[in-house]
PDB file of N, CA and C in Angstrom:
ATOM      1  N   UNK A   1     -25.183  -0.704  -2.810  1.00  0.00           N
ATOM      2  CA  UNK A   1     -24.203  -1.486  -2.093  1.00  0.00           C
ATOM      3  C   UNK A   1     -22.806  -1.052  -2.538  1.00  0.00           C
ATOM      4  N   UNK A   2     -21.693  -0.939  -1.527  1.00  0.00           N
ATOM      5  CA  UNK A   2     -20.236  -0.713  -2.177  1.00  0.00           C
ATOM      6  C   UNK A   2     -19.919  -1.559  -2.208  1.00  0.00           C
ATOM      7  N   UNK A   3     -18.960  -0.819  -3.134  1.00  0.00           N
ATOM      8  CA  UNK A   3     -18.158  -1.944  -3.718  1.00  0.00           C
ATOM      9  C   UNK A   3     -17.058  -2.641  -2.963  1.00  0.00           C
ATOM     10  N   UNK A   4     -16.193  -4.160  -2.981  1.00  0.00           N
ATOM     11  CA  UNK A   4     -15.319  -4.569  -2.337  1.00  0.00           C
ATOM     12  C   UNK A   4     -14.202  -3.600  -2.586  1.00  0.00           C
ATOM     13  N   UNK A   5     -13.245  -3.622  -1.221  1.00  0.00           N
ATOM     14  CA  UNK A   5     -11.658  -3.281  -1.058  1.00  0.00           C
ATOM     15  C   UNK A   5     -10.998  -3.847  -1.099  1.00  0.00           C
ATOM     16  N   UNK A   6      -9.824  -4.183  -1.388  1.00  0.00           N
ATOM     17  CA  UNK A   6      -8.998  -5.365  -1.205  1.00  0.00           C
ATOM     18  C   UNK A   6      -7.900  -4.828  -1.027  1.00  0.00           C
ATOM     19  N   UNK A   7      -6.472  -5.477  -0.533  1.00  0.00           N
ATOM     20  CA  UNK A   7      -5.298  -5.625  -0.689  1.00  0.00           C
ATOM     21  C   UNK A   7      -5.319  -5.063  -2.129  1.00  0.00           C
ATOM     22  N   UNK A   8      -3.983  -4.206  -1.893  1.00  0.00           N
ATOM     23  CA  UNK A   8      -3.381  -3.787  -3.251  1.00  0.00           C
ATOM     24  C   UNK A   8      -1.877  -4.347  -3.321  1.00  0.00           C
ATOM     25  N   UNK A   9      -1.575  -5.310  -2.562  1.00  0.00           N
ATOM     26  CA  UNK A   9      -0.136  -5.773  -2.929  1.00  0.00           C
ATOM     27  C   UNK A   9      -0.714  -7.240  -4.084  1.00  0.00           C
ATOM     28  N   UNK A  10       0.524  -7.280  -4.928  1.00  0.00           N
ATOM     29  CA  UNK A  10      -0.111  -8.410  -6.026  1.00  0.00           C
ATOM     30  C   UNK A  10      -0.564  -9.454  -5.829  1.00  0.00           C
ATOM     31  N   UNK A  11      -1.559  -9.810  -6.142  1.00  0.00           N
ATOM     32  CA  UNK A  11      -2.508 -11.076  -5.931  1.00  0.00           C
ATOM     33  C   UNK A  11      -3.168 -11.738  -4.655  1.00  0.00           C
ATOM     34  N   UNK A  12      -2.833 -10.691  -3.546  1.00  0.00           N
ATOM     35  CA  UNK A  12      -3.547 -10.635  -2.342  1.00  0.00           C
ATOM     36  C   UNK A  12      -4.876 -10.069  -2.906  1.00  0.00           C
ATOM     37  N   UNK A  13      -6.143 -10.890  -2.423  1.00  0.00           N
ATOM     38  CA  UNK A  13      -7.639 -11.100  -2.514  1.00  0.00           C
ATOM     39  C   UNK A  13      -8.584 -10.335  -1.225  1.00  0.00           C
ATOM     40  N   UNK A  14      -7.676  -9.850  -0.359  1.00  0.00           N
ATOM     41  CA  UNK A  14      -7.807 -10.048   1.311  1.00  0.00           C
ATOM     42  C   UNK A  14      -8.558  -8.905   1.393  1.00  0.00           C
ATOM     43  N   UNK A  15     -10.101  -8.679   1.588  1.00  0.00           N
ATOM     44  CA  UNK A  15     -11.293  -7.697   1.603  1.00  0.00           C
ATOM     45  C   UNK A  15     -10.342  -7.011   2.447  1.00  0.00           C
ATOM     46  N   UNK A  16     -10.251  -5.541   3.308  1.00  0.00           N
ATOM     47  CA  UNK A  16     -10.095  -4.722   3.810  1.00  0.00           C
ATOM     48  C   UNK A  16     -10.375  -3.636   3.986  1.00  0.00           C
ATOM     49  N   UNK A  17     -10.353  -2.328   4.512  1.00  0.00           N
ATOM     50  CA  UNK A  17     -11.244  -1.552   5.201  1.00  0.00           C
ATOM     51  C   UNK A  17     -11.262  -0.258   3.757  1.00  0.00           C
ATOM     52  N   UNK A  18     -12.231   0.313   3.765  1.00  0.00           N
ATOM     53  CA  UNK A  18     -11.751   1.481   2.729  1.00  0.00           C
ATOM     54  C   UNK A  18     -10.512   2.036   2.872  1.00  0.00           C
ATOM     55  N   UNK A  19     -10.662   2.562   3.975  1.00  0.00           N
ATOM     56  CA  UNK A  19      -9.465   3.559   4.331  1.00  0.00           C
ATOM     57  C   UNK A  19      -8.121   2.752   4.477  1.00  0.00           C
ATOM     58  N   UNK A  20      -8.205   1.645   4.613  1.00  0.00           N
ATOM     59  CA  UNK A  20      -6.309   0.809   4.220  1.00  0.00           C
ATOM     60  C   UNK A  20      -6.289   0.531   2.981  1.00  0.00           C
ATOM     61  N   UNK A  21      -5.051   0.771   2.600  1.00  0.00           N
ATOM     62  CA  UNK A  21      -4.295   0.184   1.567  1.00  0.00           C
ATOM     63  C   UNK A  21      -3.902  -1.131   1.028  1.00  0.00           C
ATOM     64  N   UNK A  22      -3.604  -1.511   2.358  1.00  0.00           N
ATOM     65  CA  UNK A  22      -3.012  -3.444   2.647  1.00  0.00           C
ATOM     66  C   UNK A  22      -3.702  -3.486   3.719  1.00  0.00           C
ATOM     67  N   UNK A  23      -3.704  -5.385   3.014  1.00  0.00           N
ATOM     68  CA  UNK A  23      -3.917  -6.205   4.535  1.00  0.00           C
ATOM     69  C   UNK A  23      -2.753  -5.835   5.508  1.00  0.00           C
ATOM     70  N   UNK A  24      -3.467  -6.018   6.804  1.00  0.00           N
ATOM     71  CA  UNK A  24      -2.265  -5.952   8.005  1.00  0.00           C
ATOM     72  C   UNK A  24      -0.952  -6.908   7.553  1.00  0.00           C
ATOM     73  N   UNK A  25      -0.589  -7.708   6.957  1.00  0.00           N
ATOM     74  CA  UNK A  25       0.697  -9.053   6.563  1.00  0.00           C
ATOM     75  C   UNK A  25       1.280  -8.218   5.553  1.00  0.00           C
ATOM     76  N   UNK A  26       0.699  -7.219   4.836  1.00  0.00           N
ATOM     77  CA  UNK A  26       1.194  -6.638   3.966  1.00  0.00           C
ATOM     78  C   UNK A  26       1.613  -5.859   3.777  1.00  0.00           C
ATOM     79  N   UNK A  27       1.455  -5.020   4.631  1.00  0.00           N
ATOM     80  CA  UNK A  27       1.334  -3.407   5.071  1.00  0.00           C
ATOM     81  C   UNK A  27       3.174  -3.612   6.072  1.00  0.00           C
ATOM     82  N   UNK A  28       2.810  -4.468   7.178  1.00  0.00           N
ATOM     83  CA  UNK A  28       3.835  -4.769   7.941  1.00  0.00           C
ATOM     84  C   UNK A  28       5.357  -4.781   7.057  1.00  0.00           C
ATOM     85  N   UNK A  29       5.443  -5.077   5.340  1.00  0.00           N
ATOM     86  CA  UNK A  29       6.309  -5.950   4.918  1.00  0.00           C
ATOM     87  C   UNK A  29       6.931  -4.470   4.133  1.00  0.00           C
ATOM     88  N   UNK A  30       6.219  -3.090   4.149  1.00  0.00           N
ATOM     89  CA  UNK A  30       6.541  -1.873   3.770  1.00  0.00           C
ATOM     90  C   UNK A  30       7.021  -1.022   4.469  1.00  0.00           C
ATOM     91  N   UNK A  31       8.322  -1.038   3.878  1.00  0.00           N
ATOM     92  CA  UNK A  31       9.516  -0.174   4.706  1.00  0.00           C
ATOM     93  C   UNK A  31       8.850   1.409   4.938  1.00  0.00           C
ATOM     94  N   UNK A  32       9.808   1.904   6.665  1.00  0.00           N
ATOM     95  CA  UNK A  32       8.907   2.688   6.822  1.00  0.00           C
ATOM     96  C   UNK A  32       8.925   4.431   6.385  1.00  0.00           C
ATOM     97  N   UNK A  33      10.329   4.199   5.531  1.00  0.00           N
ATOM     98  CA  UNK A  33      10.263   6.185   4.960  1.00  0.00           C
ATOM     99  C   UNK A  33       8.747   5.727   3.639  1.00  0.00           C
ATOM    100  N   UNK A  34       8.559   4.712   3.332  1.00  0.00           N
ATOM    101  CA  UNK A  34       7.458   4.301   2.712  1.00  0.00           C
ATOM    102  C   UNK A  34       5.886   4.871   2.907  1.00  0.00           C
ATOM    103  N   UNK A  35       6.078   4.218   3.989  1.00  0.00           N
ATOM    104  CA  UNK A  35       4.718   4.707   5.122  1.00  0.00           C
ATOM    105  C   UNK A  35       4.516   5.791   5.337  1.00  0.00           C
ATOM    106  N   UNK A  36       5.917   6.313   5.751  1.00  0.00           N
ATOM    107  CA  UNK A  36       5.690   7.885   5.982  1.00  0.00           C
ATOM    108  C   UNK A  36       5.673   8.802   4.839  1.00  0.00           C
ATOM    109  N   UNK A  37       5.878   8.195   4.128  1.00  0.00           N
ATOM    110  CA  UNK A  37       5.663   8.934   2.815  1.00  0.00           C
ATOM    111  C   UNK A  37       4.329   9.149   2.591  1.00  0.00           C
ATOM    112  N   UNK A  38       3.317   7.689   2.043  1.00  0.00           N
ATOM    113  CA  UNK A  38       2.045   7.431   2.017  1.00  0.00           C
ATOM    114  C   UNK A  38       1.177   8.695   2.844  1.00  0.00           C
ATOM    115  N   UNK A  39       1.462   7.943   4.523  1.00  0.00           N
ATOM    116  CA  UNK A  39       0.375   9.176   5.171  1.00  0.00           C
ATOM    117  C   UNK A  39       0.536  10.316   5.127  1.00  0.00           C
ATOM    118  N   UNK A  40       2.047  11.202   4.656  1.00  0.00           N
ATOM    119  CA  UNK A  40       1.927  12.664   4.538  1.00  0.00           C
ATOM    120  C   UNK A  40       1.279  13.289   3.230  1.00  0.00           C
ATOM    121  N   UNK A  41       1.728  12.451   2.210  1.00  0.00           N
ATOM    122  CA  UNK A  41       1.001  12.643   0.825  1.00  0.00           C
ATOM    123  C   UNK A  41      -0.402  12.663   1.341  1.00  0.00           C
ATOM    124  N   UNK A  42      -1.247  11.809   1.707  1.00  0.00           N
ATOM    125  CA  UNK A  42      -2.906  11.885   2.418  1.00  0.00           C
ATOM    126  C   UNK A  42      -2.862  12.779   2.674  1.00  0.00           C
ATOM    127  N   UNK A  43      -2.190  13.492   3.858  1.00  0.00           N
ATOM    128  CA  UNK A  43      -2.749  14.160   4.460  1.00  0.00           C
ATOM    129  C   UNK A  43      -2.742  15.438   3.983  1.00  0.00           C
ATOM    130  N   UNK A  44      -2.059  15.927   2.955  1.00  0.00           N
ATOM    131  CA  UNK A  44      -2.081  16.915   1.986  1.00  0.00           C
ATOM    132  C   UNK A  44      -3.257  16.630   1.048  1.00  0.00           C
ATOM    133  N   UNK A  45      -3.537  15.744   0.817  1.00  0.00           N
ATOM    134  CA  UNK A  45      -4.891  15.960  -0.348  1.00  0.00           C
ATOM    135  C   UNK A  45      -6.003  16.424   0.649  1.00  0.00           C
ATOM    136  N   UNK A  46      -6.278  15.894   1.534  1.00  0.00           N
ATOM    137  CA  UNK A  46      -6.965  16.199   2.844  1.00  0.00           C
ATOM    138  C   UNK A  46      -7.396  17.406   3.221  1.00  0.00           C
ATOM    139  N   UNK A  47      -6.143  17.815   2.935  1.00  0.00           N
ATOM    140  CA  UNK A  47      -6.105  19.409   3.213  1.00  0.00           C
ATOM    141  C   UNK A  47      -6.824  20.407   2.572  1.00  0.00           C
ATOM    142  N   UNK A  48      -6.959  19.797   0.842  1.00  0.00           N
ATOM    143  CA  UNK A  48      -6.733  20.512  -0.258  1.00  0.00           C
ATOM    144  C   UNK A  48      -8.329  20.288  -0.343  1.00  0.00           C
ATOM    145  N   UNK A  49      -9.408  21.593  -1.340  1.00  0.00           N
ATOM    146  CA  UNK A  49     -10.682  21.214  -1.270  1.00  0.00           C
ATOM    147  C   UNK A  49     -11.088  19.989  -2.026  1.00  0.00           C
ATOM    148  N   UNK A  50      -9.883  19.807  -3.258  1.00  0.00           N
ATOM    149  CA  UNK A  50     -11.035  18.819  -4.504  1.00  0.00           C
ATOM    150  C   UNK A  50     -10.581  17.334  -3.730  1.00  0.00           C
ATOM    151  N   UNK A  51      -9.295  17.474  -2.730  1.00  0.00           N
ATOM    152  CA  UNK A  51      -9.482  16.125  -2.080  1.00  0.00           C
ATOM    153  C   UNK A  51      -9.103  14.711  -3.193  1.00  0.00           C
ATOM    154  N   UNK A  52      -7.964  15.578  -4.316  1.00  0.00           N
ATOM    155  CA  UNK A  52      -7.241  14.897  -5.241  1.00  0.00           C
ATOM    156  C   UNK A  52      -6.276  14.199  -4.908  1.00  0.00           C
ATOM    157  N   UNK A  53      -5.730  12.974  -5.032  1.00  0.00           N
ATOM    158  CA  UNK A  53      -4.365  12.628  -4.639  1.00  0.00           C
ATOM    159  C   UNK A  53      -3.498  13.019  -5.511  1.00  0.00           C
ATOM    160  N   UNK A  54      -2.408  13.269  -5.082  1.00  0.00           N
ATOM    161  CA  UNK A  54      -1.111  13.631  -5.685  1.00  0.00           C
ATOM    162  C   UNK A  54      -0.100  12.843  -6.563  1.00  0.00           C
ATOM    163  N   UNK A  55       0.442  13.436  -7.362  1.00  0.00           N
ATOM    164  CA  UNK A  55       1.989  12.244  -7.996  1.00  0.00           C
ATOM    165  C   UNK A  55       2.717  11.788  -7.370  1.00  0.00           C
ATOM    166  N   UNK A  56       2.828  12.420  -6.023  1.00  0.00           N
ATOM    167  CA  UNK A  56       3.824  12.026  -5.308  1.00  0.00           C
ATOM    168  C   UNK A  56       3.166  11.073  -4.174  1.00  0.00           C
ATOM    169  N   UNK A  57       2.110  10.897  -3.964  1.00  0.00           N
ATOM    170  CA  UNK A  57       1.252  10.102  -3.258  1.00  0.00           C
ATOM    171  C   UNK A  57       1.040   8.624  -3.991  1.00  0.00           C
ATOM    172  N   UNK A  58       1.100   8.999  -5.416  1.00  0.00           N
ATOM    173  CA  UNK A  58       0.600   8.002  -5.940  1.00  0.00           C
ATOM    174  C   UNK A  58       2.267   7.131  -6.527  1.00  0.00           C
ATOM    175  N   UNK A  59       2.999   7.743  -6.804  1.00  0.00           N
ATOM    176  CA  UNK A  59       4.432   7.213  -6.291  1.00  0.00           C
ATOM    177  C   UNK A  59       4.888   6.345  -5.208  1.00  0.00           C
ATOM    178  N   UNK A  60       4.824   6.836  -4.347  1.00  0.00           N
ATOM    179  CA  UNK A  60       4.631   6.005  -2.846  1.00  0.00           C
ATOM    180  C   UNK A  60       3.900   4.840  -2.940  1.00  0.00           C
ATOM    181  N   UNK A  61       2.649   4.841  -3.378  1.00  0.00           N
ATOM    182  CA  UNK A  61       1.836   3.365  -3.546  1.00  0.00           C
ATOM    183  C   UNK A  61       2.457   2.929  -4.269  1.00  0.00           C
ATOM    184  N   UNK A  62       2.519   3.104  -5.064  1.00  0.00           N
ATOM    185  CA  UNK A  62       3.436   2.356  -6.394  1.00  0.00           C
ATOM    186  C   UNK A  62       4.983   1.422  -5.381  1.00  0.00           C
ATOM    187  N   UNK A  63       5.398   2.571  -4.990  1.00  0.00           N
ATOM    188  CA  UNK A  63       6.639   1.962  -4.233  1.00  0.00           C
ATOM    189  C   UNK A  63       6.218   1.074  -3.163  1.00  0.00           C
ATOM    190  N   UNK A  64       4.855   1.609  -2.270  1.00  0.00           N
ATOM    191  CA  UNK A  64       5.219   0.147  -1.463  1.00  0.00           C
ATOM    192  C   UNK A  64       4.633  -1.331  -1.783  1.00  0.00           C
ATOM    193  N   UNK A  65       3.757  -0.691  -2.972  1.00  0.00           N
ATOM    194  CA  UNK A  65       3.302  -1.610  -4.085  1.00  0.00           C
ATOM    195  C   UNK A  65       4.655  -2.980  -4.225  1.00  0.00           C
ATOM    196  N   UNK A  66       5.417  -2.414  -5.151  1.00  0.00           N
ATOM    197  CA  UNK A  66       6.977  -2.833  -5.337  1.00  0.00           C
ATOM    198  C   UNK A  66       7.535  -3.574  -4.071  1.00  0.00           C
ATOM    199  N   UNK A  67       7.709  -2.844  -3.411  1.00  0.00           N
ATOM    200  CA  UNK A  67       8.579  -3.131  -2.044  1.00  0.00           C
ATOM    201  C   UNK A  67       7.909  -4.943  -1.593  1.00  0.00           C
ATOM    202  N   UNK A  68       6.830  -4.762  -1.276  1.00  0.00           N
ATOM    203  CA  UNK A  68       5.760  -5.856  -0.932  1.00  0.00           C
ATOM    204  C   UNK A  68       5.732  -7.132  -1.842  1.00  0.00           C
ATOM    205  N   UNK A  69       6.016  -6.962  -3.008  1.00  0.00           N
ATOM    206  CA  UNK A  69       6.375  -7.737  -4.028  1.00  0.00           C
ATOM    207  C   UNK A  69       7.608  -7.916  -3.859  1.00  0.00           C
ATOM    208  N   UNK A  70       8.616  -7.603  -3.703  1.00  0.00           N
ATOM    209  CA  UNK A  70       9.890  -8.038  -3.334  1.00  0.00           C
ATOM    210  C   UNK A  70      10.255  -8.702  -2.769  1.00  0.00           C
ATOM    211  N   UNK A  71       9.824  -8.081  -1.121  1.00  0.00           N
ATOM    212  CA  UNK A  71       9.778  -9.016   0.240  1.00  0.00           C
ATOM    213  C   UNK A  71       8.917 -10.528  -0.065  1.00  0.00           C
ATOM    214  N   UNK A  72       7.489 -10.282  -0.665  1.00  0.00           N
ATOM    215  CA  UNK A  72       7.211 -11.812  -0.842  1.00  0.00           C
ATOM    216  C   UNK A  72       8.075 -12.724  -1.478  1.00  0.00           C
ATOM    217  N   UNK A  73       8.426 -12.343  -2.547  1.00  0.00           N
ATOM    218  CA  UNK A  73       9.342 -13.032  -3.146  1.00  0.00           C
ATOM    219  C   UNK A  73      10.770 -13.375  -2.634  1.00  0.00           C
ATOM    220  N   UNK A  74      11.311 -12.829  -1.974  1.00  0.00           N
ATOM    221  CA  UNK A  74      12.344 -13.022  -1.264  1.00  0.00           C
ATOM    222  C   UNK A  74      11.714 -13.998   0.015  1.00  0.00           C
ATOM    223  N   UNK A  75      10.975 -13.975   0.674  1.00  0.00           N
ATOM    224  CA  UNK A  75      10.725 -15.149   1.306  1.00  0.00           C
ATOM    225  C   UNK A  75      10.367 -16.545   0.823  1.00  0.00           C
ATOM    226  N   UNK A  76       9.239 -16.412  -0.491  1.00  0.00           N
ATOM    227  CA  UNK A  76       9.358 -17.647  -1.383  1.00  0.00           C
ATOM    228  C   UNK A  76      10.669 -18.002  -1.176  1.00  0.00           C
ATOM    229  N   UNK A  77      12.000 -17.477  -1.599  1.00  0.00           N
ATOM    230  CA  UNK A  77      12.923 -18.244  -2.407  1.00  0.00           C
ATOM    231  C   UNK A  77      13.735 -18.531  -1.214  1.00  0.00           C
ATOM    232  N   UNK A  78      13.629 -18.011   0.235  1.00  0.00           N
ATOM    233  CA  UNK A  78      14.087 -18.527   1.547  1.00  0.00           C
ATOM    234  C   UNK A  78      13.548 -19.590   2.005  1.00  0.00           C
ATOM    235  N   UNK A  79      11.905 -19.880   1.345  1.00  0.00           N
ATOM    236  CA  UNK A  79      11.628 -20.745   1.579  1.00  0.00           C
ATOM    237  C   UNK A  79      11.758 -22.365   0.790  1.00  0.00           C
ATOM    238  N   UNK A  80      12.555 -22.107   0.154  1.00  0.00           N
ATOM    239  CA  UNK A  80      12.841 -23.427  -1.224  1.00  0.00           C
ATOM    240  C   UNK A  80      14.262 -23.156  -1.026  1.00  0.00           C
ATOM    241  N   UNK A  81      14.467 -22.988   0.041  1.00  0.00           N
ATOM    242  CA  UNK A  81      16.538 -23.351   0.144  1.00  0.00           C
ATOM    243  C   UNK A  81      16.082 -24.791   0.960  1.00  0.00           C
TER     244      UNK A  81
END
C-alpha cells in the first residue's frame, strides 16, 4: 500500500495527489515566477536519467513553502482587525 501525500504548506493535513505539491487553496496562494520556477526545475530532472531533483528545484519549494506561510498569516491577522 502507498503511502499518504499531503499538502506541504505548514500544517495543512489535506491528502493530495502524488504528483501535487499543495492542496488546490494552497497552491493558488503561490506567487507565480514561483510556479514557474517549480515546473521548469521538474521538468529538467525529467529530462535527466537518475530523475534527481535539483538545488534549485528544491529552493523553489522551499520558497513557495515560505510564501504560503506568509499569505496565511497575513490573512489571519486581516482577519482579527
Amino acid at each position: 500500500m502507498a503511502l499518504p501525500h499531503y499538502c506541504r504548506a505548514w500544517g495543512c493535513r489535506k491528502p493530495i495527489a502524488k504528483r501535487m505539491l499543495m492542496c488546490k487553496e494552497h497552491w493558488a496562494l503561490v506567487p507565480r515566477p514561483c510556479k514557474d520556477s517549480i515546473t521548469l526545475e521538474l521538468k529538467k530532472c525529467f529530462r535527466e536519467k537518475n530523475h534527481r531533483v535539483s538545488k534549485e528545484y528544491l529552493q523553489a519549494v522551499s520558497w513557495a513553502v515560505d510564501a504560503v506561510r506568509v499569505s496565511a498569516r497575513n490573512l489571519k491577522e486581516e482577519q482579527c482587525r
